[in-house]
Protein backbone atom coordinates (compact mmCIF):
# COMPACT_ATOMS: atom_id res chain seq x y z
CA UNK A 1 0.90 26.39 15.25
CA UNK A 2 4.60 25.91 14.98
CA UNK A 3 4.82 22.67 16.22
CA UNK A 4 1.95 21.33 14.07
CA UNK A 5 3.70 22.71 10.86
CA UNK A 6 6.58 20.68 11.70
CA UNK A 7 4.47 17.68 12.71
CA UNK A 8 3.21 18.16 8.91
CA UNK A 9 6.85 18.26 7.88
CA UNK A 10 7.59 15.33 9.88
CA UNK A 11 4.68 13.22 8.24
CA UNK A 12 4.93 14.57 4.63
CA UNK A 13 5.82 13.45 1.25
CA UNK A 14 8.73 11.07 3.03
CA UNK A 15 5.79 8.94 3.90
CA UNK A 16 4.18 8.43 0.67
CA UNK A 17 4.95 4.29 -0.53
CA UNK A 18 4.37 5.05 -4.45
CA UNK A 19 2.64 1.43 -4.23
CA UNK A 20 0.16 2.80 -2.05
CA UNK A 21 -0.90 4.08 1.39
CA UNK A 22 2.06 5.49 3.80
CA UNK A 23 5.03 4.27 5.24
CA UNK A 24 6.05 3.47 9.06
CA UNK A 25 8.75 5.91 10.46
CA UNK A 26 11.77 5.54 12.37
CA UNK A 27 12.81 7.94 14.93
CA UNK A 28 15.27 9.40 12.51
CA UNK A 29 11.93 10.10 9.94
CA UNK A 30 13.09 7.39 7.63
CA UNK A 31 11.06 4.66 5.83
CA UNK A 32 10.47 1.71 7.47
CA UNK A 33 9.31 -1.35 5.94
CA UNK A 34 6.09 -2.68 7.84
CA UNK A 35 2.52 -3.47 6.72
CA UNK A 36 0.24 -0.30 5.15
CA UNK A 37 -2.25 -0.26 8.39
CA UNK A 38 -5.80 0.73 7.88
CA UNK A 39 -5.78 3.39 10.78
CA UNK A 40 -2.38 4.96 9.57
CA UNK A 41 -3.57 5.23 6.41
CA UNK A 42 -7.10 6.87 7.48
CA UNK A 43 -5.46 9.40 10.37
CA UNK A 44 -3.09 10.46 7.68
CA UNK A 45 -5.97 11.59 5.61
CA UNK A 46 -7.73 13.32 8.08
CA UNK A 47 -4.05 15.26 9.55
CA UNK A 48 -3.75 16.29 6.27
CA UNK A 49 -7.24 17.46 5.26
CA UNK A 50 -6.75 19.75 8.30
CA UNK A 51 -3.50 20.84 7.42
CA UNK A 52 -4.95 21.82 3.40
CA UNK A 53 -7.69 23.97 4.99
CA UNK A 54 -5.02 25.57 7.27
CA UNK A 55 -3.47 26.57 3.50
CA UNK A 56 -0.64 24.16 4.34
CA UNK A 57 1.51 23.37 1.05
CA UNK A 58 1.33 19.54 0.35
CA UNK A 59 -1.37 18.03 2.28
CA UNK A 60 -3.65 17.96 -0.76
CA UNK A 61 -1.45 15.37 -2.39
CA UNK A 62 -1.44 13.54 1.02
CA UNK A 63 -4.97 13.08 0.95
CA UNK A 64 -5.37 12.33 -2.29
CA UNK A 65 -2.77 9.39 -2.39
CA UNK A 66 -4.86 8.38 1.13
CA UNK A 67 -7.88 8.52 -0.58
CA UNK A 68 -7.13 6.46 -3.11
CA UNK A 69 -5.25 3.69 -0.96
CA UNK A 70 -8.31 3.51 0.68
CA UNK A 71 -10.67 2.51 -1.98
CA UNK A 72 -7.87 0.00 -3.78
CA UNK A 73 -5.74 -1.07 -1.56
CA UNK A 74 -8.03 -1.52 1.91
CA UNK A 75 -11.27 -2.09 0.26
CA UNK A 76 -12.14 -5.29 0.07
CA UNK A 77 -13.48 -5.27 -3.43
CA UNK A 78 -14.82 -9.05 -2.61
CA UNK A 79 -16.48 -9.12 0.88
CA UNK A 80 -16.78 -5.38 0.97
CA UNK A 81 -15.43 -3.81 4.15
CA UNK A 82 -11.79 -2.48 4.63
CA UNK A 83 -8.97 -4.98 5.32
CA UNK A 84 -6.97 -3.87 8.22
CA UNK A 85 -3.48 -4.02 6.70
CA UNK A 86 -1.57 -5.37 3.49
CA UNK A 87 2.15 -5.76 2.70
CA UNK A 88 3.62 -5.16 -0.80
CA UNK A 89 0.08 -4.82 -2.06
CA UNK A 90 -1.49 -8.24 -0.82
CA UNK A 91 -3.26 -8.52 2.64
CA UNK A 92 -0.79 -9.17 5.96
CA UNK A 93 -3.87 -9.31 8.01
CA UNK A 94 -7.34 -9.60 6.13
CA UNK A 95 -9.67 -8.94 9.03
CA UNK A 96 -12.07 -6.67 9.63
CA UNK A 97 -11.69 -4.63 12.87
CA UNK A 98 -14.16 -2.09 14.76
CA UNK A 99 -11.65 0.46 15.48
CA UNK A 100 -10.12 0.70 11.35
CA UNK A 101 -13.61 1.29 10.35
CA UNK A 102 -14.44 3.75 12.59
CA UNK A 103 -10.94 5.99 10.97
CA UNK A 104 -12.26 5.01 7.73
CA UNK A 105 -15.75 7.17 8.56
CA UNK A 106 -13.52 9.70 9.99
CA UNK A 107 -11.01 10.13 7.08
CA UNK A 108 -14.26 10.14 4.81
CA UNK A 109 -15.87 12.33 6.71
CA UNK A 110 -12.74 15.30 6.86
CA UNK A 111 -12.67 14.28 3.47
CA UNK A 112 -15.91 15.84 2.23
CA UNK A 113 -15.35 19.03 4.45
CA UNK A 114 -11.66 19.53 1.90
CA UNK A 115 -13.89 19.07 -0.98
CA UNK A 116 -12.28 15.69 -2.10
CA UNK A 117 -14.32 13.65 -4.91
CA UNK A 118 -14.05 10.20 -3.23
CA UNK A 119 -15.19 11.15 0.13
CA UNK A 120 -18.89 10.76 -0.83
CA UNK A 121 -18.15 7.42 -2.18
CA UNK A 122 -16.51 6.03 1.31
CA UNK A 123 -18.32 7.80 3.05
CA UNK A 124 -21.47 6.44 1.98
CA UNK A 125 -19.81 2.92 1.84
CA UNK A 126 -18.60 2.65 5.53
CA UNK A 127 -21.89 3.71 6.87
CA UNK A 128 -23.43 0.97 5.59
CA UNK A 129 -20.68 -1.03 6.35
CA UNK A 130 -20.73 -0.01 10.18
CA UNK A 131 -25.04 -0.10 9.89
CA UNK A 132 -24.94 -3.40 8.59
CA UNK A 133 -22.11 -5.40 9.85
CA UNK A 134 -21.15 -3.69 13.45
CA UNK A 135 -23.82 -2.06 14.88
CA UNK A 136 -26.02 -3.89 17.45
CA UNK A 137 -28.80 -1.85 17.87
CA UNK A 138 -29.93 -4.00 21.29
CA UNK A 139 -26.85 -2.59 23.09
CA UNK A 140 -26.61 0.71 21.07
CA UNK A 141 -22.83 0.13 20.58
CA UNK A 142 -20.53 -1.81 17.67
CA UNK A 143 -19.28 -4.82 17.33
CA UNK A 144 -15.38 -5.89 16.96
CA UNK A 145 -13.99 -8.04 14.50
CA UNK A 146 -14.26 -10.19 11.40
CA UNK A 147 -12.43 -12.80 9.27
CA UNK A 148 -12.93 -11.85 6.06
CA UNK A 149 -15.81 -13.23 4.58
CA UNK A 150 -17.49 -11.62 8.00
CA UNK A 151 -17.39 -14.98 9.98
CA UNK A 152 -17.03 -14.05 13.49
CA UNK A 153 -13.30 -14.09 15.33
CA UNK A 154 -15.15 -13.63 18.52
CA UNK A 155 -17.64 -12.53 21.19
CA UNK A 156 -15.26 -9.43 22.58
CA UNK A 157 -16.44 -6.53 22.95
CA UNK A 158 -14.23 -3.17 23.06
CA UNK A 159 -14.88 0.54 24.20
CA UNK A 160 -11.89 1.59 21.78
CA UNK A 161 -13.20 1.01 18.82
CA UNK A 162 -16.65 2.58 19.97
CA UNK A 163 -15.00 5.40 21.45
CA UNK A 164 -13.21 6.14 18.52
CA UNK A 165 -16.04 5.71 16.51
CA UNK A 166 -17.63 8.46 18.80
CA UNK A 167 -15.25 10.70 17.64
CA UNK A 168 -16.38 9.83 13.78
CA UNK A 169 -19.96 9.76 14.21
CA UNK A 170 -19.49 13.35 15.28
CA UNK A 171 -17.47 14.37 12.33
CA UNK A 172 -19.67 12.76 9.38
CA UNK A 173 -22.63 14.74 11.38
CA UNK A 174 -20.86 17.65 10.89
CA UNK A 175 -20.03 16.64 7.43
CA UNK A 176 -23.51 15.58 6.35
CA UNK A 177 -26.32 17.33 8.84
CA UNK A 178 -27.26 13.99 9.41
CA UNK A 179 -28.65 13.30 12.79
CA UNK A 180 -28.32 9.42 12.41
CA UNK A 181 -24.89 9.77 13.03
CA UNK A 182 -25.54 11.86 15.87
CA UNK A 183 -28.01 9.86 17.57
CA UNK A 184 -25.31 6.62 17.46
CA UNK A 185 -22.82 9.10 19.03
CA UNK A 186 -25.47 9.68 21.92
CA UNK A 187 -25.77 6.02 22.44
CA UNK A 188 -22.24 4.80 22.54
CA UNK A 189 -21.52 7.37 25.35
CA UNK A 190 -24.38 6.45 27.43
CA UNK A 191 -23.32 2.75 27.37
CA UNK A 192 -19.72 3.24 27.65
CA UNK A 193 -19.55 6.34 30.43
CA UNK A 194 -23.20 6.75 31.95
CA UNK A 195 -23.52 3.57 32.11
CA UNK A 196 -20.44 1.88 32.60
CA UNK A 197 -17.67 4.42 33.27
CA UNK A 198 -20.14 5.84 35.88
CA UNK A 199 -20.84 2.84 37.96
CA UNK A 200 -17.06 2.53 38.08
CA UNK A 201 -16.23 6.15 39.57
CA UNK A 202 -15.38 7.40 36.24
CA UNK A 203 -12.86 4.59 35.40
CA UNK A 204 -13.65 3.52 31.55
CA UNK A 205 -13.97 0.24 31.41
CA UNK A 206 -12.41 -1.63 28.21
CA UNK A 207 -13.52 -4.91 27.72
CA UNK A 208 -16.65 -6.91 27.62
CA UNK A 209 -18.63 -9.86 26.30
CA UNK A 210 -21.16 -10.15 23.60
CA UNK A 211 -23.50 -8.58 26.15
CA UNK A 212 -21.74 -5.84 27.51
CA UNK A 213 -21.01 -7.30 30.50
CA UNK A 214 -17.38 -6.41 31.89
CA UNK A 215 -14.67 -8.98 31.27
CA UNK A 216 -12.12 -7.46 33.85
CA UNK A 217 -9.60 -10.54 33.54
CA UNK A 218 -9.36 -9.71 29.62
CA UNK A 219 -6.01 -9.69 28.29
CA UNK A 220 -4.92 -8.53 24.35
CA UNK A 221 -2.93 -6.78 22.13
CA UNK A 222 -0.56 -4.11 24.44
CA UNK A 223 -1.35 -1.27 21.46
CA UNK A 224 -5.08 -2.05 21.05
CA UNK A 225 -6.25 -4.10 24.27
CA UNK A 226 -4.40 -3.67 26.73
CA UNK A 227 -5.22 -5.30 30.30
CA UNK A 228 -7.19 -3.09 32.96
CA UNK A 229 -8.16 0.64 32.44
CA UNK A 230 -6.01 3.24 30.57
CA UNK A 231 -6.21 6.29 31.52
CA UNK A 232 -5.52 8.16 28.33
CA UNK A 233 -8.92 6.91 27.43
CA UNK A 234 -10.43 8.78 30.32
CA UNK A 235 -8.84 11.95 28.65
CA UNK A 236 -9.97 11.48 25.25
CA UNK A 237 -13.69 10.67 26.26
CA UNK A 238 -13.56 13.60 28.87
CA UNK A 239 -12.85 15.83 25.18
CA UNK A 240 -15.24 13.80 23.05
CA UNK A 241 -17.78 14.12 25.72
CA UNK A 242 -17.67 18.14 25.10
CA UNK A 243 -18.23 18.13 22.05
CA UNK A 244 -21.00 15.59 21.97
CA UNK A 245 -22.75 17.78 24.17
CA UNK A 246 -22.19 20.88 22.22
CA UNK A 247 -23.34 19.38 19.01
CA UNK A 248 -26.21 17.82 20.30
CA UNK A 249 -27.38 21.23 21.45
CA UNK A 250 -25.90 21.19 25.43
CA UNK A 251 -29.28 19.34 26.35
CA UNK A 252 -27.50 16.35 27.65
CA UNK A 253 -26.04 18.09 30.38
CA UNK A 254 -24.67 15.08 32.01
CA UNK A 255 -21.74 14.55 29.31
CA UNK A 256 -20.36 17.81 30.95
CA UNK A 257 -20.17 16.67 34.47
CA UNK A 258 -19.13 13.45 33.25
CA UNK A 259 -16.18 15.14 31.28
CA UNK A 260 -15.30 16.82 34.24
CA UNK A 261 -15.26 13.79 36.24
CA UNK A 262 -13.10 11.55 33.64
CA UNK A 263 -10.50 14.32 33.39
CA UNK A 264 -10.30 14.77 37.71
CA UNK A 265 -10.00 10.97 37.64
CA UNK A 266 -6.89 10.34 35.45
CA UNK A 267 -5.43 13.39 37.36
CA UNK A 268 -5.85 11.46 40.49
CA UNK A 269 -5.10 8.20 39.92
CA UNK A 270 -2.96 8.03 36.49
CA UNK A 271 -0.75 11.07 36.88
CA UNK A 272 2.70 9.42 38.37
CA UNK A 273 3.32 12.09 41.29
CA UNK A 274 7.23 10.92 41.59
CA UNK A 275 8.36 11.15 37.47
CA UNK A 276 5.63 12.93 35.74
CA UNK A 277 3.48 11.33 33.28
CA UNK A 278 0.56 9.43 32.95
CA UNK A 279 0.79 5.65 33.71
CA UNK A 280 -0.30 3.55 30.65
CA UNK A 281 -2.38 0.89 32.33
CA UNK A 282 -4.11 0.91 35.97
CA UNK A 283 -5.29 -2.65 37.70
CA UNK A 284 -8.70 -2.09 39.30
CA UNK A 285 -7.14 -1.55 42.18
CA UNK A 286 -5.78 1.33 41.18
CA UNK A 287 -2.61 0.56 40.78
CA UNK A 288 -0.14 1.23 38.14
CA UNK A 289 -0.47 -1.51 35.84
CA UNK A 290 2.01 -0.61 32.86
CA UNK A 291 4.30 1.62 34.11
CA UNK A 292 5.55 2.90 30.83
CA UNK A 293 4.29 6.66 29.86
CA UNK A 294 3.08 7.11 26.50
CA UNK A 295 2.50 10.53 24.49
CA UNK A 296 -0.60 9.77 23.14
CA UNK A 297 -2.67 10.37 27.30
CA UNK A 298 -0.51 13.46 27.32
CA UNK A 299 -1.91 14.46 23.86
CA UNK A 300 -5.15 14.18 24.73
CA UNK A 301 -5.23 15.58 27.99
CA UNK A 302 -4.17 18.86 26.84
CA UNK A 303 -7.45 18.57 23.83
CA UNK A 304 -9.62 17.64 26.86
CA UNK A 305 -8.27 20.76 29.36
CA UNK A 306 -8.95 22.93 26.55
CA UNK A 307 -12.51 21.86 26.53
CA UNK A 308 -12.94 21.97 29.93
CA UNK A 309 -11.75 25.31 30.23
CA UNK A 310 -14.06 26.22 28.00
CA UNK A 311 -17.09 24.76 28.96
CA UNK A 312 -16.31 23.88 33.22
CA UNK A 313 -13.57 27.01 33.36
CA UNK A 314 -11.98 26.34 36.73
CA UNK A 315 -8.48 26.90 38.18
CA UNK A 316 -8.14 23.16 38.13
CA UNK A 317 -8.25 22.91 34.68
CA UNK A 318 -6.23 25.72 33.36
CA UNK A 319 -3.52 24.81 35.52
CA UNK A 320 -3.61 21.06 34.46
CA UNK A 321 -3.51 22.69 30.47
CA UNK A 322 -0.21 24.24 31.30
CA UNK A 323 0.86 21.34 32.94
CA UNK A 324 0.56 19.06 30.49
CA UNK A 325 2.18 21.26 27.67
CA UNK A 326 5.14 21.61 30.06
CA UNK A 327 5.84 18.37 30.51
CA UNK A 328 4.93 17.29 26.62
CA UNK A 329 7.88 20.38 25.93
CA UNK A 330 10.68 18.76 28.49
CA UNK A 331 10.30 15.31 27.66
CA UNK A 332 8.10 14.42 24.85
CA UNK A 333 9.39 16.21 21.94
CA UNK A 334 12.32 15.14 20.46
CA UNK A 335 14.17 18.04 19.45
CA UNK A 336 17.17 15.83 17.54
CA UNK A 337 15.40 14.08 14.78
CA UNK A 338 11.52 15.77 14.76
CA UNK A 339 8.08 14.48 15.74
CA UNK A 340 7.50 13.34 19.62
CA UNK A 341 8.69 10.19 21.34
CA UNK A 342 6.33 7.84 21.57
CA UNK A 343 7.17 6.29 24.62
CA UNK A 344 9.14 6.58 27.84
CA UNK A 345 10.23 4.54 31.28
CA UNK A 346 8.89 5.28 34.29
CA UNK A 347 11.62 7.31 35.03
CA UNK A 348 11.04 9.78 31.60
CA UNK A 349 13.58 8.37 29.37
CA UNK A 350 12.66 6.95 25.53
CA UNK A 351 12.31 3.77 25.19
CA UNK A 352 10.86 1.64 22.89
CA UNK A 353 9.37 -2.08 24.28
CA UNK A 354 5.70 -1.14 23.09
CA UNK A 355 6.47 1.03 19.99
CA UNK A 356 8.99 1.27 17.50
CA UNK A 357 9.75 4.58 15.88
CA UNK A 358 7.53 7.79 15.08
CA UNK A 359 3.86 6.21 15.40
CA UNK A 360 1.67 8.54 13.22
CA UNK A 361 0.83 12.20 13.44
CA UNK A 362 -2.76 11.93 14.80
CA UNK A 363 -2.76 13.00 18.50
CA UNK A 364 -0.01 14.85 18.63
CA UNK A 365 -0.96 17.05 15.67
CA UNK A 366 -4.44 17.67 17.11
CA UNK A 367 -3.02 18.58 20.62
CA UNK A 368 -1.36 21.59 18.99
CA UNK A 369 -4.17 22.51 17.27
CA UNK A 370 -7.54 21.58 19.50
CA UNK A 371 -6.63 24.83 21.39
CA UNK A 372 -6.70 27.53 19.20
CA UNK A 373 -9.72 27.09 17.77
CA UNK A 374 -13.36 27.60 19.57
CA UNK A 375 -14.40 24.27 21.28
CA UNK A 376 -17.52 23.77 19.71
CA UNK A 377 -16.98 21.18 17.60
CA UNK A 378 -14.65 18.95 15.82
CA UNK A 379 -10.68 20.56 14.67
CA UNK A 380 -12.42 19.97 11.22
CA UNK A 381 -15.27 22.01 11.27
CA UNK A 382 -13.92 24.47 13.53
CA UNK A 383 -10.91 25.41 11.04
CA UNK A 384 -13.41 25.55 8.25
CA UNK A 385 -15.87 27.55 9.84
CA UNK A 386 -13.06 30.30 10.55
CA UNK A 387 -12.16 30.42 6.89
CA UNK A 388 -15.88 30.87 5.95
CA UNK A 389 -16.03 33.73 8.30
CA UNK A 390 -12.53 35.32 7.35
């Protein structure tokens, strides 16, 4: 709990842009002047509606200044939709991505759970957003991107967007009791890990075409899209997988082999046995792709042996969970300036070719949190759910 308050710290009021939304930080925790992003902006929001029902001083000003970024700064007031980032209150890049509108269901959806008076508004705006514009109800997944007036950018399709979206379909179901949400959740993990993921020996496949078919030559963005399989991914799904099947009432038993399956995967073939750490980016051959190891696989790794050792206890498991949280504690916090280096070589020392500065609080904040609560759900609903019953 330590470690999240300072995350909180870290990420607080020294963030807030009094023009709107939140500001980039350095490694030092400074300012840093670089477009308001739609996904910082949402992850904020939800980091800090956890911290407020933790009784954390702060966080309700956090999300309110989100909250209201959101619906006028983001919102595109013309086209509807949310633009995916804006600099000194204009759009930098007006398009309108998958993966931002899946953190704007998510931020909505903590939202409502802290009680805040937009959250029914956004809420209610993004699902028909995602209903209407996204979803393709023949493959059971969402589209990707958008120009602004929704003209198509192109035919890719991406298991990061849906996967994160996953993780918000869950939450506004837990928000809302509504089983729509639910059912979408159910369907993006069959096509993306019993169908996909499993015909690949539990590698999670990234990119496709307009029909789902796997582009394995695809090559993008090195944040968002990058080339080959990543195992981090493998982490977080083997995590989200859990707690689909727990909220869907464990009758989908295969989502709890298949999370044990995605976790012993990225053990065995991202995990670099000489340095530590988990390889950013495998060929699919299998071989270390990007070499560079990130915090974010680490992050999730330790949410997704929590959940395993919950729900497939094993010795495996448990002593993976230690693992992990030994090497995040050597190398991954950075105890001169706060927060957790983003990135490191090969050989475990920071570095900084595919991010600059403290990238925002999200996984790193939920890693130190995901385990102390029951795994039965989302952080969210978990936390309030314990203060109901206290």
């Amino acid at each position: 709990m330590g470690q999240a308050e300072a995350l909180l710290d870290f990420f607080g009021p020294v963030t807030i842009d009094p023009k709107g939304g939140f500001f980039d930080l350095g490694r030092d925790g400074q300012p840093i002047d670089t477009p308001r992003q739609l996904h910082v902006t949402t992850r904020m929001v939800h980091c800090h509606v956890v911290g407020h029902l933790l009784g954390l001083p702060g966080s309700a000003e956090m999300i309110d200044h989100g909250m209201r970024f959101l619906k006028e700064g983001h919102r595109d007031s013309a086209h509807g939709g949310y633009l995916w980032s804006l600099k000194d209150g204009a759009p930098a890049d007006d398009t309108k991505q998958a993966y931002g509108h899946a953190f704007v269901l998510l931020a909505a959806s903590s939202a409502k759970l802290a009680g805040h008076p937009l959250a029914d508004t956004i809420l209610t705006d993004v699902t028909e957003v995602l209903e209407t514009r996204f979803w393709e109800e023949a493959y059971g997944a969402v589209s990707e991107e958008y120009r602004r007036d929704w003209s198509p950018i192109s035919d890719y399709r991406g298991q990061n967007s849906n996967m994160h979206l996953t993780e918000a379909l869950m939450a506004a179901f837990e928000a809302t009791g509504d089983k729509t949400y639910i059912e979408k959740a159910k369907r993006i993990a069959r096509l993306i890990i019993g169908t996909h993921a499993a015909s690949l020996d539990y590698r999670v496949a990234e990119h496709f075409n307009a029909k789902w078919e796997l582009d394995n030559d695809y090559s993008g963005d090195e944040m968002f899209r990058p080339s080959g399989s990543t195992p981090g991914h493998w982490l977080e799904w083997a995590r989200l997988c859990l707690q689909l099947y727990v909220l869907d009432g464990k009758g989908e038993v295969w989502l709890k082999d298949a999370a044990a399956a995605l976790f012993h995967q990225s053990i065995a073939l991202g995990w670099d046995e000489v340095h530590g750490g988990f390889f950013y980016t495998l060929d699919w051959k299998n071989n270390p792709r990007t070499r560079e190891k990130l915090w974010w696989p680490v992050c999730e790794g330790i949410g997704a042996a929590a959940f395993l050792n919950a729900h497939v206890p094993s010795e495996f498991h448990e002593r993976w969970y230690r693992k992990l949280w030994d090497f995040a504690a050597a190398h991954l916090l950075d105890r001169e300036f706060g927060g957790w280096h983003p990135e490191l070589s090969e050989d475990l020392r920071p570095t900084s070719r595919l991010f600059t500065g403290k990238p925002d609080i999200y996984h790193a904040f939920q890693a130190c949190l995901i385990p102390l609560y029951p795994a039965e759900g989302s952080l969210t609903a978990m936390i309030l759910e314990e203060n109901a019953g206290g």
